[in-house]
C-alpha atoms as a PDB file:
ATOM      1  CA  UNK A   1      28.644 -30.481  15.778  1.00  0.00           C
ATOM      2  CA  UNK A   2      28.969 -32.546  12.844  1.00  0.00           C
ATOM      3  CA  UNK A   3      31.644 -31.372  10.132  1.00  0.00           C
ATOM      4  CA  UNK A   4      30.923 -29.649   7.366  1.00  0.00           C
ATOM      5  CA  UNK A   5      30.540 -31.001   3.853  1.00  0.00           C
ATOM      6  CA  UNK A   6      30.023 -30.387   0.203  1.00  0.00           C
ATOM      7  CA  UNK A   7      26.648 -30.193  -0.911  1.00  0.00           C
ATOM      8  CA  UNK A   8      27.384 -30.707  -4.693  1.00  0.00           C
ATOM      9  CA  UNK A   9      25.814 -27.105  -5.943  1.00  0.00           C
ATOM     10  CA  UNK A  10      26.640 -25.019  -8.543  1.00  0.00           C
ATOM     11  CA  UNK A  11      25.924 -21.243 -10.151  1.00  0.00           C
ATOM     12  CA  UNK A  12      23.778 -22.343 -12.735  1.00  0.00           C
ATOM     13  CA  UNK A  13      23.671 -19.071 -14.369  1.00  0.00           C
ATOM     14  CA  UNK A  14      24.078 -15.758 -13.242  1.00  0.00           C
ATOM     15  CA  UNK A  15      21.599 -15.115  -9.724  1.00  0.00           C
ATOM     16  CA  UNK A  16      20.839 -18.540  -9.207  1.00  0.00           C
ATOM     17  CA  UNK A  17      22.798 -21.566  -7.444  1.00  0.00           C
ATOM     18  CA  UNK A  18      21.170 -24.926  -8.498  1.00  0.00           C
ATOM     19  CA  UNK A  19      21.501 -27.702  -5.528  1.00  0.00           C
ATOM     20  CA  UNK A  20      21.983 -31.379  -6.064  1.00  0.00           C
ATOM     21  CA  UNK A  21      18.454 -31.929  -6.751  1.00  0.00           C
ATOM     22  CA  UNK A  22      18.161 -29.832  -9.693  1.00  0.00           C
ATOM     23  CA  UNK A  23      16.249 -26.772  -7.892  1.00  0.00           C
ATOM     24  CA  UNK A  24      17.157 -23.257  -8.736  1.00  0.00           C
ATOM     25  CA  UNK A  25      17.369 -20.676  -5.530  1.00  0.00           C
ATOM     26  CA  UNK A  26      17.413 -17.187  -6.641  1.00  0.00           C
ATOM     27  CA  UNK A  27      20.101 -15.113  -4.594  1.00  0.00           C
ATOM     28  CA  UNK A  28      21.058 -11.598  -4.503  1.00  0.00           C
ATOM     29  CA  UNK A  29      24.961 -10.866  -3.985  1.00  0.00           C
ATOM     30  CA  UNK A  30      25.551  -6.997  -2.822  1.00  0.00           C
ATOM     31  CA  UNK A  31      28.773  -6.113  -2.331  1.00  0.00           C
ATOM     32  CA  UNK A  32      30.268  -2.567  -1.373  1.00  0.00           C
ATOM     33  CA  UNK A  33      31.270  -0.862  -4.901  1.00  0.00           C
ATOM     34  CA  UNK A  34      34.205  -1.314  -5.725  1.00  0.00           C
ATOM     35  CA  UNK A  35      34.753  -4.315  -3.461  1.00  0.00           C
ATOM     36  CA  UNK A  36      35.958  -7.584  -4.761  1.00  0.00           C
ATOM     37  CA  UNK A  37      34.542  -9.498  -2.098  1.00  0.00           C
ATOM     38  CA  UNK A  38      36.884  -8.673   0.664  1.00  0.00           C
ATOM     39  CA  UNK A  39      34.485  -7.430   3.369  1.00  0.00           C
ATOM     40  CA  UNK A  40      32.658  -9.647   6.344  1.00  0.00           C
ATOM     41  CA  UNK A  41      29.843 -11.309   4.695  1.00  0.00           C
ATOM     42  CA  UNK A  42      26.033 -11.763   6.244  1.00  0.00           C
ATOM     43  CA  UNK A  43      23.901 -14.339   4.810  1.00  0.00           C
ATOM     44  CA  UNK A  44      20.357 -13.538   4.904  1.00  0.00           C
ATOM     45  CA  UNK A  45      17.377 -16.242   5.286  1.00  0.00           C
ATOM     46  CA  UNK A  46      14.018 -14.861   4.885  1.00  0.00           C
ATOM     47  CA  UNK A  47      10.917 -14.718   6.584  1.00  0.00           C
ATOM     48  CA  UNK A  48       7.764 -17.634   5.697  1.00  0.00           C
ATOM     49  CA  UNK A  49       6.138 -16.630   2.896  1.00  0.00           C
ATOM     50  CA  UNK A  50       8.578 -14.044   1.628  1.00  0.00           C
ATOM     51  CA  UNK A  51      11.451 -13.653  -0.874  1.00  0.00           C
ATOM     52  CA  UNK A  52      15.229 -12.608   0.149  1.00  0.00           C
ATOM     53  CA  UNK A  53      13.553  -9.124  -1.117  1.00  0.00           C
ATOM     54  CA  UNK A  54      12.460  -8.500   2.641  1.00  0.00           C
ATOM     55  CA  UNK A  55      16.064  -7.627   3.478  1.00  0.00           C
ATOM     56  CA  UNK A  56      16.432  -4.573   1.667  1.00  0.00           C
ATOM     57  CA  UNK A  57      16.386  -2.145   4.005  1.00  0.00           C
ATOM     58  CA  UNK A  58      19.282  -4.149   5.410  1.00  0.00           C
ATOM     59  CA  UNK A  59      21.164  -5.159   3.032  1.00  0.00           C
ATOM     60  CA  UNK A  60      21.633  -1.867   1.032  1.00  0.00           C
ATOM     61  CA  UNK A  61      22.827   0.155   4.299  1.00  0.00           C
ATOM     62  CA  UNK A  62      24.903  -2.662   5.343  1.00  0.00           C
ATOM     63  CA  UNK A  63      26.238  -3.321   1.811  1.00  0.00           C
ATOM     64  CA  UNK A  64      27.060   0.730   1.645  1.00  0.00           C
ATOM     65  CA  UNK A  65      29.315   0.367   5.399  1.00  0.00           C
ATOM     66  CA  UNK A  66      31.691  -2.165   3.233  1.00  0.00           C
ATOM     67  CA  UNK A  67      29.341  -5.830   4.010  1.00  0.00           C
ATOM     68  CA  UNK A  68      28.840  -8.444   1.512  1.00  0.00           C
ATOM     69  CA  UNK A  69      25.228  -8.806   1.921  1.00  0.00           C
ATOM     70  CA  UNK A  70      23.659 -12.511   0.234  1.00  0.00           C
ATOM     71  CA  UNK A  71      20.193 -13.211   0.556  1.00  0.00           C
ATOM     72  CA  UNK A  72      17.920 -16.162  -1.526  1.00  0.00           C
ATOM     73  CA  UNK A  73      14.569 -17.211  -2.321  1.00  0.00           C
ATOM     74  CA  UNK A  74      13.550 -20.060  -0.292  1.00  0.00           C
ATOM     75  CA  UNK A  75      12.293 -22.882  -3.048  1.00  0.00           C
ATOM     76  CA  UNK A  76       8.694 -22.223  -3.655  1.00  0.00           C
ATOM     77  CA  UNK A  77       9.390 -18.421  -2.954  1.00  0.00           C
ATOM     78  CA  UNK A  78      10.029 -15.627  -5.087  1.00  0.00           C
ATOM     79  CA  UNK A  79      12.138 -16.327  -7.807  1.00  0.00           C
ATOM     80  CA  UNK A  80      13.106 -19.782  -7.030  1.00  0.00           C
ATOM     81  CA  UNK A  81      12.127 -23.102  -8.616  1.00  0.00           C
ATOM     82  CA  UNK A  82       8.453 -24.524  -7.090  1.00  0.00           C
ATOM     83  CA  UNK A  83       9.373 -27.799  -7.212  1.00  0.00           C
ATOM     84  CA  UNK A  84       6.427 -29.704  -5.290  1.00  0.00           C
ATOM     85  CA  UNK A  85       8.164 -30.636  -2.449  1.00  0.00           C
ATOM     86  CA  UNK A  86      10.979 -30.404  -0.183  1.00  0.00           C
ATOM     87  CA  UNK A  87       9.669 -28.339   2.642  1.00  0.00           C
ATOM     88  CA  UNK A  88      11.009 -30.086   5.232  1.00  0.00           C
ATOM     89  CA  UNK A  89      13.810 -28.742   7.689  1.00  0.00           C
ATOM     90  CA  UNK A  90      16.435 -30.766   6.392  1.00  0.00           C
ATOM     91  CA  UNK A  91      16.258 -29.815   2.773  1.00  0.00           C
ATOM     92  CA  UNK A  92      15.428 -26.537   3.370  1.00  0.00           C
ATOM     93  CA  UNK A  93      18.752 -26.304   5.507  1.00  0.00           C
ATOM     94  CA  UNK A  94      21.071 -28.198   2.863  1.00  0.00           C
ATOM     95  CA  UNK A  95      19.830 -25.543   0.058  1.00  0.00           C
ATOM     96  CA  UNK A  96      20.873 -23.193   2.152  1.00  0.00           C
ATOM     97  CA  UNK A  97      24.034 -24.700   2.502  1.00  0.00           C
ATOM     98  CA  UNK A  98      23.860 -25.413  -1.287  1.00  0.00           C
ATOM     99  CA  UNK A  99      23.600 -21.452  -1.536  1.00  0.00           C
ATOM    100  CA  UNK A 100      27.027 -21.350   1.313  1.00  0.00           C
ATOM    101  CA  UNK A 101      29.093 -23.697  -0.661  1.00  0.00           C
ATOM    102  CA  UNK A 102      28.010 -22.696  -4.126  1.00  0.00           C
ATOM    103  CA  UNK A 103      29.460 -19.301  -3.411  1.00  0.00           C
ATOM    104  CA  UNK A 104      32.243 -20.414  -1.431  1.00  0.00           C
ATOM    105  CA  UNK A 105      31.466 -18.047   1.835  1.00  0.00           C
ATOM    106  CA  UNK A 106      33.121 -18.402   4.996  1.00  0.00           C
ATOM    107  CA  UNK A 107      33.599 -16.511   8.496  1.00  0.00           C
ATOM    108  CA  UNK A 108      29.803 -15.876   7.882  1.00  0.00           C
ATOM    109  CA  UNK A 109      27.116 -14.110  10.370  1.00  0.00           C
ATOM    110  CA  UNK A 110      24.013 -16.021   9.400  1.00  0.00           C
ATOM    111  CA  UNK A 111      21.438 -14.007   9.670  1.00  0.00           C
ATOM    112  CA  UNK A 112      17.003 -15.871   9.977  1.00  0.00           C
ATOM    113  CA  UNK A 113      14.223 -13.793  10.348  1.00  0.00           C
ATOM    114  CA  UNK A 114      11.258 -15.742  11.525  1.00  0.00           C
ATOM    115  CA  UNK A 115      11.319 -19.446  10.348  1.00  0.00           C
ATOM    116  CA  UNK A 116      14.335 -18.722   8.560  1.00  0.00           C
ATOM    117  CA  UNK A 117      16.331 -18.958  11.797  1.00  0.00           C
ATOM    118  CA  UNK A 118      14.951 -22.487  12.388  1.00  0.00           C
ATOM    119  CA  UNK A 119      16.408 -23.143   8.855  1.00  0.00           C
ATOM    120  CA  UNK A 120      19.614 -21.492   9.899  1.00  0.00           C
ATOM    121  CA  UNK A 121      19.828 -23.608  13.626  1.00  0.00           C
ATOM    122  CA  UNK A 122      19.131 -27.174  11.080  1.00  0.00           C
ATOM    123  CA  UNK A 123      22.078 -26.167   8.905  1.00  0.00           C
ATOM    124  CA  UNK A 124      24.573 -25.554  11.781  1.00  0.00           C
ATOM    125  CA  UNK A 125      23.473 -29.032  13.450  1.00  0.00           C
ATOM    126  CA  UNK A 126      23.126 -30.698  10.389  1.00  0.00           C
ATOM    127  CA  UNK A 127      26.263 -29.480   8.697  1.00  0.00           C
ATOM    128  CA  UNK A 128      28.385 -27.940  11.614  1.00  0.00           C
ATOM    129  CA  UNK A 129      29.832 -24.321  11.834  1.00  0.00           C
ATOM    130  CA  UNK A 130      32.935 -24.604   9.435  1.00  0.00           C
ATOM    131  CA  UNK A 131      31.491 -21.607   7.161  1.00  0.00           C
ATOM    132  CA  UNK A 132      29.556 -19.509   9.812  1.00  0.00           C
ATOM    133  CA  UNK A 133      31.463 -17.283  12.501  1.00  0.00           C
ATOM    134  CA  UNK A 134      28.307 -16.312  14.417  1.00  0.00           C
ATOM    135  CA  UNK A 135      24.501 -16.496  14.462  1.00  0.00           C
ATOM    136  CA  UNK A 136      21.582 -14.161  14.491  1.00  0.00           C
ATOM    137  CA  UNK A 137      18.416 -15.556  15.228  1.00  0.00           C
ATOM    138  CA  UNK A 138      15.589 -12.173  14.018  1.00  0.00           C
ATOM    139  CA  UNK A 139      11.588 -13.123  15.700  1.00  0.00           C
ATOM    140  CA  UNK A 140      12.673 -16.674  15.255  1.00  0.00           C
ATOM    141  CA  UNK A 141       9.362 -19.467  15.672  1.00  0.00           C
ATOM    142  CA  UNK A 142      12.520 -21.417  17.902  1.00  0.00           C
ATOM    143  CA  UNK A 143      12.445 -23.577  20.188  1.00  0.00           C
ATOM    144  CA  UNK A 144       8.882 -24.572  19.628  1.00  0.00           C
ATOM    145  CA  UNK A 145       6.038 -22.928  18.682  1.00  0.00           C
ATOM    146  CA  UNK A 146       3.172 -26.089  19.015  1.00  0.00           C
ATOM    147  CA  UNK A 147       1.062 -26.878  22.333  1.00  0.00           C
ATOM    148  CA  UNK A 148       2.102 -30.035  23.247  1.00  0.00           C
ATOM    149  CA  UNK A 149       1.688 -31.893  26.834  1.00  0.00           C
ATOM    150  CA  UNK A 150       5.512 -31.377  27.507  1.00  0.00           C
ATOM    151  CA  UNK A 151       5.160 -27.809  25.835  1.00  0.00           C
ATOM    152  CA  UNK A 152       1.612 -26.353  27.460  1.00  0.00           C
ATOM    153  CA  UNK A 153       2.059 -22.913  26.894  1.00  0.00           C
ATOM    154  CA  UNK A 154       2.629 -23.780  22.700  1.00  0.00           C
ATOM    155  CA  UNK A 155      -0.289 -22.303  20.063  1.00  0.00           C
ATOM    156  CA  UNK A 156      -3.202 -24.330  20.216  1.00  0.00           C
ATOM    157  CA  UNK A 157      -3.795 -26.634  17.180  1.00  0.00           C
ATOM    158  CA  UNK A 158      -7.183 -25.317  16.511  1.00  0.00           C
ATOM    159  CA  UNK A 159      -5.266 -21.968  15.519  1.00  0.00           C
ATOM    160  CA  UNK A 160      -2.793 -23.686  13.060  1.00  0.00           C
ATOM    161  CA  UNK A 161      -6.038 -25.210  11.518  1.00  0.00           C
ATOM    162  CA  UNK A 162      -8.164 -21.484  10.749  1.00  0.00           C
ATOM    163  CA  UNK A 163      -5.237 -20.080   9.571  1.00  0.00           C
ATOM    164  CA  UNK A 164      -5.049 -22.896   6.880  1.00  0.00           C
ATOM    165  CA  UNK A 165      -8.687 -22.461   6.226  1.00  0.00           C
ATOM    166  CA  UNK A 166      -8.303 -18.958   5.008  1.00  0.00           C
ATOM    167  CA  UNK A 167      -5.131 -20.010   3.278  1.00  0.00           C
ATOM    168  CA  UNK A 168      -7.324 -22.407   1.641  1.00  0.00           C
ATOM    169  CA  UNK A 169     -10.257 -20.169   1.205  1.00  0.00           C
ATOM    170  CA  UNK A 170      -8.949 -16.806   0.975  1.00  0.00           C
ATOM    171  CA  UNK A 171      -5.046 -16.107   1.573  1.00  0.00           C
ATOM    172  CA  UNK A 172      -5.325 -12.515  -0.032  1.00  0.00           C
ATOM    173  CA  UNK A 173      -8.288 -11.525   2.444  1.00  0.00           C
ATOM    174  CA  UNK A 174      -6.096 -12.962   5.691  1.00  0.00           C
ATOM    175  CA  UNK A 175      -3.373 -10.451   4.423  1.00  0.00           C
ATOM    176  CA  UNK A 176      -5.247  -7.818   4.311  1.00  0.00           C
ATOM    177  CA  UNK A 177      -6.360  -8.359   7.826  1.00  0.00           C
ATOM    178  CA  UNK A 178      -3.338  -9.670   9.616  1.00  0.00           C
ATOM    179  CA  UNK A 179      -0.570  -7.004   7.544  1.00  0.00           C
ATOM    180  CA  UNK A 180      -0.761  -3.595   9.945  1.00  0.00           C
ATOM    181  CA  UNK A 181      -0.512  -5.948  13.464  1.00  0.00           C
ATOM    182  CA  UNK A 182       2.902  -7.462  11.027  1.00  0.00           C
ATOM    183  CA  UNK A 183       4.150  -4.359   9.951  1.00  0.00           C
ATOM    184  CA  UNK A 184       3.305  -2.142  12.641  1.00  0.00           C
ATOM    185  CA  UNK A 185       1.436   1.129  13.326  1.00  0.00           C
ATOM    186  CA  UNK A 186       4.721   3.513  11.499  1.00  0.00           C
ATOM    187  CA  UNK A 187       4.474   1.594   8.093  1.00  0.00           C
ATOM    188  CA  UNK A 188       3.394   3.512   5.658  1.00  0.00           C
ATOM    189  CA  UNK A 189       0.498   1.507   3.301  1.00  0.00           C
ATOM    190  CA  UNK A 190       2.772   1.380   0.947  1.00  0.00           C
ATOM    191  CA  UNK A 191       5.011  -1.053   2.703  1.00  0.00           C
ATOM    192  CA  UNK A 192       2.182  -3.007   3.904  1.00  0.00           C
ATOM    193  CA  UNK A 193       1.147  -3.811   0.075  1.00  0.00           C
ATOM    194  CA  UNK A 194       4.794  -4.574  -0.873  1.00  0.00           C
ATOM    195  CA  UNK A 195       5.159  -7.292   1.490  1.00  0.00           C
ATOM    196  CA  UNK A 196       1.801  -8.541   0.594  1.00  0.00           C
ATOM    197  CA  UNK A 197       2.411  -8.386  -2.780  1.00  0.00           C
ATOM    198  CA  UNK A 198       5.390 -10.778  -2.086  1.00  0.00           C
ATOM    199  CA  UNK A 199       3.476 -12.982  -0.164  1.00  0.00           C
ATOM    200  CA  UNK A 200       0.843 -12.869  -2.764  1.00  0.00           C
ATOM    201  CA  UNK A 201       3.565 -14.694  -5.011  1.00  0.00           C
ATOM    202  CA  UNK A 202       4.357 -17.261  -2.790  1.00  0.00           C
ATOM    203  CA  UNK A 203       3.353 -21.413  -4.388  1.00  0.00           C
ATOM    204  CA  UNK A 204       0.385 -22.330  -2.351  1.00  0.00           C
ATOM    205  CA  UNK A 205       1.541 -25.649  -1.725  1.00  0.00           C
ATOM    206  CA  UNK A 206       4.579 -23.860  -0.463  1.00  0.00           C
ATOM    207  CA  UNK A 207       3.098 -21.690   2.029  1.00  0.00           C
ATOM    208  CA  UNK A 208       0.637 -24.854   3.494  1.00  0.00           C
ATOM    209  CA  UNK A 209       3.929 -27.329   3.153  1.00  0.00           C
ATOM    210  CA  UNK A 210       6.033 -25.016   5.039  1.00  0.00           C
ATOM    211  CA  UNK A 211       3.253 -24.094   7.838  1.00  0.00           C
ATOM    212  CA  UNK A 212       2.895 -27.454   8.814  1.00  0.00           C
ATOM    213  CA  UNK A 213       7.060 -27.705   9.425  1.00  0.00           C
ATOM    214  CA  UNK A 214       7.319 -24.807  11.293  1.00  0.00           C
ATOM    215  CA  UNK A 215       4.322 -26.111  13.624  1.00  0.00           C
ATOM    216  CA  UNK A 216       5.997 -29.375  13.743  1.00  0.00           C
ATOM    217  CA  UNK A 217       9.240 -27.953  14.676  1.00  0.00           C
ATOM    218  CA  UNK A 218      10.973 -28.946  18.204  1.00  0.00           C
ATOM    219  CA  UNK A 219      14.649 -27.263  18.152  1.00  0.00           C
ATOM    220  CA  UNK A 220      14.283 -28.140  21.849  1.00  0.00           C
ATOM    221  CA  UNK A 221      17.531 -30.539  22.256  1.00  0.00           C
ATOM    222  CA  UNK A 222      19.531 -29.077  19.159  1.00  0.00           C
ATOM    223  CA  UNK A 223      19.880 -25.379  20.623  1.00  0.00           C
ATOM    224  CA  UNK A 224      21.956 -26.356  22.965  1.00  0.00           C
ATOM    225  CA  UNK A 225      24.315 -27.712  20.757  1.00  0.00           C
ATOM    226  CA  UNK A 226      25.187 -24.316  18.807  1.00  0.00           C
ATOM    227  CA  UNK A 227      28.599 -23.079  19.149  1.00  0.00           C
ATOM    228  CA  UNK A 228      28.653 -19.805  17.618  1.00  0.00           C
ATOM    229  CA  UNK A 229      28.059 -16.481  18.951  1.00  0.00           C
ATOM    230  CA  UNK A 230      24.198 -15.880  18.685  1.00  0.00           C
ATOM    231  CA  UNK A 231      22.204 -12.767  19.156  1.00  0.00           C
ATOM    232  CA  UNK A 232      18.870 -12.966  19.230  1.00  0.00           C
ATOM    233  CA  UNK A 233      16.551 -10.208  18.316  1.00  0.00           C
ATOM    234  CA  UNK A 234      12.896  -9.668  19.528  1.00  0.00           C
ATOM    235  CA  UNK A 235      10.251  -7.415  19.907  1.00  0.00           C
ATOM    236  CA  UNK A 236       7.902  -7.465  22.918  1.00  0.00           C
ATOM    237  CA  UNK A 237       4.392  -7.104  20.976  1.00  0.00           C
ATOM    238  CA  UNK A 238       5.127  -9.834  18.336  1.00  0.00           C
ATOM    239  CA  UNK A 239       1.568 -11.211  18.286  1.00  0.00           C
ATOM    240  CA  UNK A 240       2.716 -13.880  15.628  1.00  0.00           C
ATOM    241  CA  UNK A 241       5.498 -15.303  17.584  1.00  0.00           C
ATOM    242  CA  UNK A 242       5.285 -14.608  21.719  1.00  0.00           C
ATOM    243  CA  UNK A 243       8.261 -13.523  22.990  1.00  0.00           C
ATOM    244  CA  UNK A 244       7.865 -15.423  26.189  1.00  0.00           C
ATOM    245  CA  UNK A 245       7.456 -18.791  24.211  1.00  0.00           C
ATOM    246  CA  UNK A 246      10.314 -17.787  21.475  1.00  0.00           C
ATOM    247  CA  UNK A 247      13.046 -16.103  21.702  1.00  0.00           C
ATOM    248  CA  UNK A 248      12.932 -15.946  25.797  1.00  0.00           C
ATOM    249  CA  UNK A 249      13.068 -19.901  25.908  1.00  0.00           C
ATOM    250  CA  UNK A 250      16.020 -20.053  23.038  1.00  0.00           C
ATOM    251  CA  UNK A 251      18.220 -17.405  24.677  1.00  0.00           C
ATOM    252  CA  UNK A 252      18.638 -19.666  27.749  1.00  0.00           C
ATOM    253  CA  UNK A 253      19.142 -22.860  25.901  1.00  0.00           C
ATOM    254  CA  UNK A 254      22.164 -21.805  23.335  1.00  0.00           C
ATOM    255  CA  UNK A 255      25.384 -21.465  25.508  1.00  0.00           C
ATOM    256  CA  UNK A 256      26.590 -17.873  23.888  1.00  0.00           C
ATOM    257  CA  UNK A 257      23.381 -15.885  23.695  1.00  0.00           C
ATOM    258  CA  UNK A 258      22.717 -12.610  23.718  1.00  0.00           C
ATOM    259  CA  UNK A 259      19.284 -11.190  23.921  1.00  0.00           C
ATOM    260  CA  UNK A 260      17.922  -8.219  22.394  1.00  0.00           C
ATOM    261  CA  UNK A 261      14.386  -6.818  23.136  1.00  0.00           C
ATOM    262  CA  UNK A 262      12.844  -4.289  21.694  1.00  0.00           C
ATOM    263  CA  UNK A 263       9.844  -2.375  23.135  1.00  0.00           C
ATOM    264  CA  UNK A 264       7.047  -1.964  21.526  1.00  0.00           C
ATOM    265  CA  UNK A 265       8.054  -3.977  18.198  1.00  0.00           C
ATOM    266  CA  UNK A 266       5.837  -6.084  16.205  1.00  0.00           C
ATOM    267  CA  UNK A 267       6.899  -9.485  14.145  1.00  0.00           C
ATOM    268  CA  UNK A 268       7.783  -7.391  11.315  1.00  0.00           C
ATOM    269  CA  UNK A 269      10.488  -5.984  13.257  1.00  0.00           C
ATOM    270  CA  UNK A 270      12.993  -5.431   9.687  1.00  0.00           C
ATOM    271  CA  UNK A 271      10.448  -2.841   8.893  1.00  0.00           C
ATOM    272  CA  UNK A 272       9.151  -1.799  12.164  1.00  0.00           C
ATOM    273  CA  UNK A 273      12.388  -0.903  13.373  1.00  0.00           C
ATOM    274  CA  UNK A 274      14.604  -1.452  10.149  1.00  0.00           C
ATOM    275  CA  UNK A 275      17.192   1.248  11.309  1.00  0.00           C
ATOM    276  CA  UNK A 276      17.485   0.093  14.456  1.00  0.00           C
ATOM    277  CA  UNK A 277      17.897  -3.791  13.346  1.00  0.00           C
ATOM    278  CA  UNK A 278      20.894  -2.372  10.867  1.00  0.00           C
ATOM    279  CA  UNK A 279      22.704  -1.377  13.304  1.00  0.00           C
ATOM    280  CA  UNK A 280      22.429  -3.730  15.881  1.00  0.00           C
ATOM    281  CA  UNK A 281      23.342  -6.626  12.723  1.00  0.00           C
ATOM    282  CA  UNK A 282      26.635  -4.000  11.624  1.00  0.00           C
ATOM    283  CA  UNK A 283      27.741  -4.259  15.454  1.00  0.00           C
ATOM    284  CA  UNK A 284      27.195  -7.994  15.642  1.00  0.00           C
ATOM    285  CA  UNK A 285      28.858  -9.153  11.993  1.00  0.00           C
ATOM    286  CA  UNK A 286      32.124  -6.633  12.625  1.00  0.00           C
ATOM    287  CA  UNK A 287      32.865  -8.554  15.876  1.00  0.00           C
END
C-alpha cells in the first residue's frame, strides 16, 4: 500500500474543508456531548446521488453511544461546491482524503455506502491505510458492476444507457418509480420523498459524470491489496446492486473480510434496516 500523504486541505470556514483545488466539501462533525473528540471516529461516504444527510439515522445513535461520527457532501452533492468536473475515482478519493487530513482523523473505520465504498477502496490504494484502522464496505457497486467479456455476468450496457435517458429526460419521474424497490416495503412515504428530495438536489452533470465512473469501475486487482479489517454489508434483494455480482465477489478477494447478509434487504439498506446496520457498524468501529 502506498504511504500516506498530505493532501494540502484546509477548514475554510466553519462545515466545510476546501481541498487543493479550491472545492468546498460540506461535512458534518457529531461528536458525543460533552466529548472533546476523544471517542473512535467513523467516517461516513455517501451513497450516488445523495448528501452525507443519508447517514442520520446512523450517525445520531452512534454519536449518542460516545462515536465521533463525520460525514461530507461528495462535490456536486448537497452542500458542496459543483465545480464541473472531477468525477473521477481518483479525485473523488483525494477529497476524501482532503476531508481525513483537513480534520486530522486517525484510527478511523471508514465507512461507503454504495459507490461511496469504491471511493473509500481508491483512497486506501491510492493513499495507503496510515489514518484508517478498518473498512466497511455498505451495498458497495465493488468489484465491478459492467458486462464485460472477462466479466459476463456484469449489467448490460443497454441498461446504463435508459437509465441516462430518463436522467436526461425526466430524473424526477425515474425517482418516483425506482424509490419504494430503494427504500423498501417498511418506509414510510415520508422517507421515500426525503431521499428524493436529496437526490432531487443533486448537479445534473454530477449525477451523469459520476454514473459513467461507477460503470467504468474495475476494483478487480486493487481489492486484494486492502489491509484493513473489512466488513461488508449486504442485503439479498438489492435489485440495484446484485449481491452475487457485488459484495459476494469482493468478500473473497480482500484478505480480512467479513460478510454480512441480510435477508430480505433492499439497496437502501441504512433505511431498510437502519437499526440493524447501527449496530452491526457500533460492533465493528469498537473493535
Amino acid at each position: 500500500m502506498p504511504a500516506h500523504h498530505r493532501f494540502h486541505a484546509e477548514i475554510a470556514r466553519p462545515g466545510y474543508v476546501a481541498t487543493a483545488g479550491g472545492v468546498e466539501l460540506f461535512y458534518r462533525d457529531w461528536r458525543p456531548e460533552g466529548s472533546r473528540g476523544n471517542g473512535k471516529t467513523i467516517v461516513f461516504v455517501p451513497s450516488y446521488s445523495l448528501p452525507g444527510d443519508m447517514w442520520a439515522y446512523q450517525m445520531l445513535p452512534l454519536a449518542r453511544q460516545g462515536f465521533r461520527c463525520i460525514a461530507y457532501d461528495r462535490r456536486g452533492h448537497g452542500r458542496s461546491s459543483d465545480p464541473g468536473g472531477g468525477y473521477d475515482y481518483d479525485t473523488l478519493a483525494d477529497d476524501l482524503g482532503a476531508i481525513i487530513d483537513a480534520l486530522d482523523l486517525s484510527d478511523v473505520t471508514l465507512v461507503g455506502y454504495s459507490m461511496g465504498g469504491a471511493e473509500a477502496v481508491r483512497y486506501l490504494t491510492r493513499h495507503g491505510s496510515g489514518r484508517v484502522a478498518r473498512l466497511a464496505l455498505i451495498a458497495s457497486t465493488l468489484p465491478m458492476l459492467a458486462k464485460t467479456p472477462d466479466n459476463p455476468d456484469g449489467i448490460e450496457r443497454a441498461y446504463v444507457d435508459a437509465f441516462q435517458q430518463d436522467l436526461m429526460n425526466d430524473y424526477p419521474q425515474w425517482l418516483a418509480d425506482n424509490a419504494r424497490p430503494f427504500a423498501g416495503p417498511g418506509a414510510s412515504e415520508a422517507m421515500i420523498d426525503w431521499i428524493r428530495e436529496m437526490a432531487l438536489r443533486t448537479s445534473h452533470q454530477a449525477l451523469f459524470a459520476c454514473n459513467e465512473t461507477v460503470n467504468h469501475g474495475d476494483f478487480r486487482d486493487e481489492l486484494r491489496d486492502i489491509d484493513v479489517p473489512t466488513l461488508i454489508v449486504q442485503g439479498d434483494r438489492d435489485v440495484s446492486n446484485p449481491l452475487e455480482l457485488t459484495s459476494q465477489r469482493t468478500a473473497r478477494l480482500i484478505p480480512d473480510a467479513r460478510l454480512v447478509v441480510y435477508e430480505g434487504a433492499p439497496h437502501g439498506i441504512f433505511l431498510s434496516d437502519a437499526a440493524r446496520l447501527t449496530a452491526d457498524i457500533a460492533a465493528f468501529a469498537a473493535a
